[in-house]
Protein backbone atom coordinates (compact mmCIF):
# COMPACT_ATOMS: atom_id res chain seq x y z
CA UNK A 1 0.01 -21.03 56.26
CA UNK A 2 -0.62 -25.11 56.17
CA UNK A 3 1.32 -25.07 52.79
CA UNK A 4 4.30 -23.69 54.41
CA UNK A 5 4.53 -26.40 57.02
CA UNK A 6 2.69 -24.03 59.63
CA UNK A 7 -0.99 -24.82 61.78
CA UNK A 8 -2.81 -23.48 59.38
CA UNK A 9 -4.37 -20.09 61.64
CA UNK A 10 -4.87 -16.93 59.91
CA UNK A 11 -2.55 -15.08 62.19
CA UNK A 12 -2.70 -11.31 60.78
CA UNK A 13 -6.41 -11.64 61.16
CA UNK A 14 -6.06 -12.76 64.64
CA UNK A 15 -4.02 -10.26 65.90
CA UNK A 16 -6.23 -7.51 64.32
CA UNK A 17 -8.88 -8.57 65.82
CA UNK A 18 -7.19 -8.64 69.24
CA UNK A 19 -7.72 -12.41 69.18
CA UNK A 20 -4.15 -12.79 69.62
CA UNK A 21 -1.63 -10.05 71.72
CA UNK A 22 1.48 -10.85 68.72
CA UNK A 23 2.96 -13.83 66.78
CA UNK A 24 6.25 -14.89 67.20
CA UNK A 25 7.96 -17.13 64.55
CA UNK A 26 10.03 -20.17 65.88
CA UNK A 27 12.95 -20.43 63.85
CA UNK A 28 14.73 -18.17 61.30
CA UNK A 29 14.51 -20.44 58.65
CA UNK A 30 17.37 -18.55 56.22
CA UNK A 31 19.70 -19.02 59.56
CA UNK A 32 19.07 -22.68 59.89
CA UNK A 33 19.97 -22.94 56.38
CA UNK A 34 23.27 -21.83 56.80
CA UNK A 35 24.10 -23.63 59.92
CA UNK A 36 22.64 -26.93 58.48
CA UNK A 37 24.79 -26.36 55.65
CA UNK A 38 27.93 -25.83 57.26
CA UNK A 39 27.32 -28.88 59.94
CA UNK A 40 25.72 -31.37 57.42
CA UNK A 41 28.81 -32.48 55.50
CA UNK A 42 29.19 -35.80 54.05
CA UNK A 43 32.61 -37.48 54.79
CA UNK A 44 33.28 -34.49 57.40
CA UNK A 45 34.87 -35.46 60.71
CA UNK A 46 32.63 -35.28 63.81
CA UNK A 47 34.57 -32.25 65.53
CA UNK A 48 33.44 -29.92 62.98
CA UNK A 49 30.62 -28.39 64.82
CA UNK A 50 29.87 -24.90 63.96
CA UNK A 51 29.59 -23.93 67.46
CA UNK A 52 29.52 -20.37 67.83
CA UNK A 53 26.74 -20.31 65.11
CA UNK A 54 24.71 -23.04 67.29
CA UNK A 55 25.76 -20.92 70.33
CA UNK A 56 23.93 -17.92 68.75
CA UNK A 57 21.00 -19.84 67.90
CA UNK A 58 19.86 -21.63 70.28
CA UNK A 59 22.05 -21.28 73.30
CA UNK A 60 25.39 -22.14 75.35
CA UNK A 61 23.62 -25.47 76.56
CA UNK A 62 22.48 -26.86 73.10
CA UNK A 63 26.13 -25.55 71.50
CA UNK A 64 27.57 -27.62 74.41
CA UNK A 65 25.89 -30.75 73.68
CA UNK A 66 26.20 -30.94 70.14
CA UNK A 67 30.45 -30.07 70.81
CA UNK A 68 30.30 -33.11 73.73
CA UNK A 69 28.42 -35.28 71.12
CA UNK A 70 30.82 -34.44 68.76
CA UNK A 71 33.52 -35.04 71.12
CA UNK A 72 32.28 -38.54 72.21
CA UNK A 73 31.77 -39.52 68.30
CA UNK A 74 35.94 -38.55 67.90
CA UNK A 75 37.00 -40.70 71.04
CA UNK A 76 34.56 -43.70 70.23
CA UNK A 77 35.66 -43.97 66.67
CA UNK A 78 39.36 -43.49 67.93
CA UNK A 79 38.54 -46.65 70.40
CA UNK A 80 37.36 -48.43 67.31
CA UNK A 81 40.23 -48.10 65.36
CA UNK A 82 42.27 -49.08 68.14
CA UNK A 83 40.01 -52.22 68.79
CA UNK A 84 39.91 -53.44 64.96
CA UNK A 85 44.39 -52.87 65.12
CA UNK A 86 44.72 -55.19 67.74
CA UNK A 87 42.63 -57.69 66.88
């Protein structure tokens, strides 16, 4: 449904009517919860990533991403800290 964010098409009437082989949903939106909550953490230090849970999700190439984003984030704020100490 449009109220729940979605296009809007009556999908059970489409697939009844053979209009449409199946549906598929994008995203489990209960699992997203979790990993947003577990990832989204004020005051929490970059290298926190919940990988495995991203690794289940969405896959070994998104879970490494988000761990070498993470990892650059730790080592530029390191190199910031070391910059603002010498000055």
């Amino acid at each position: 449904p449009a109220r729940d964010g979605g296009a809007g098409f009556p999908l059970d009437k489409l697939v009844r009517r053979r209009a449409a082989a199946a549906a598929f949903p994008l995203h489990d939106e209960d699992e997203l919860k979790t990993i947003e909550q577990r990832w989204i953490v004020m005051w929490q230090r970059p290298g926190k990533v919940p990988a495995h849970r991203i690794c289940e999700y969405f896959g070994e190439k998104i879970a490494f991403y988000f761990l070498f984003l993470a990892h650059a984030t730790s080592f530029f704020a390191f190199l910031t800290g070391a910059r603002i100490r010498l000055r």
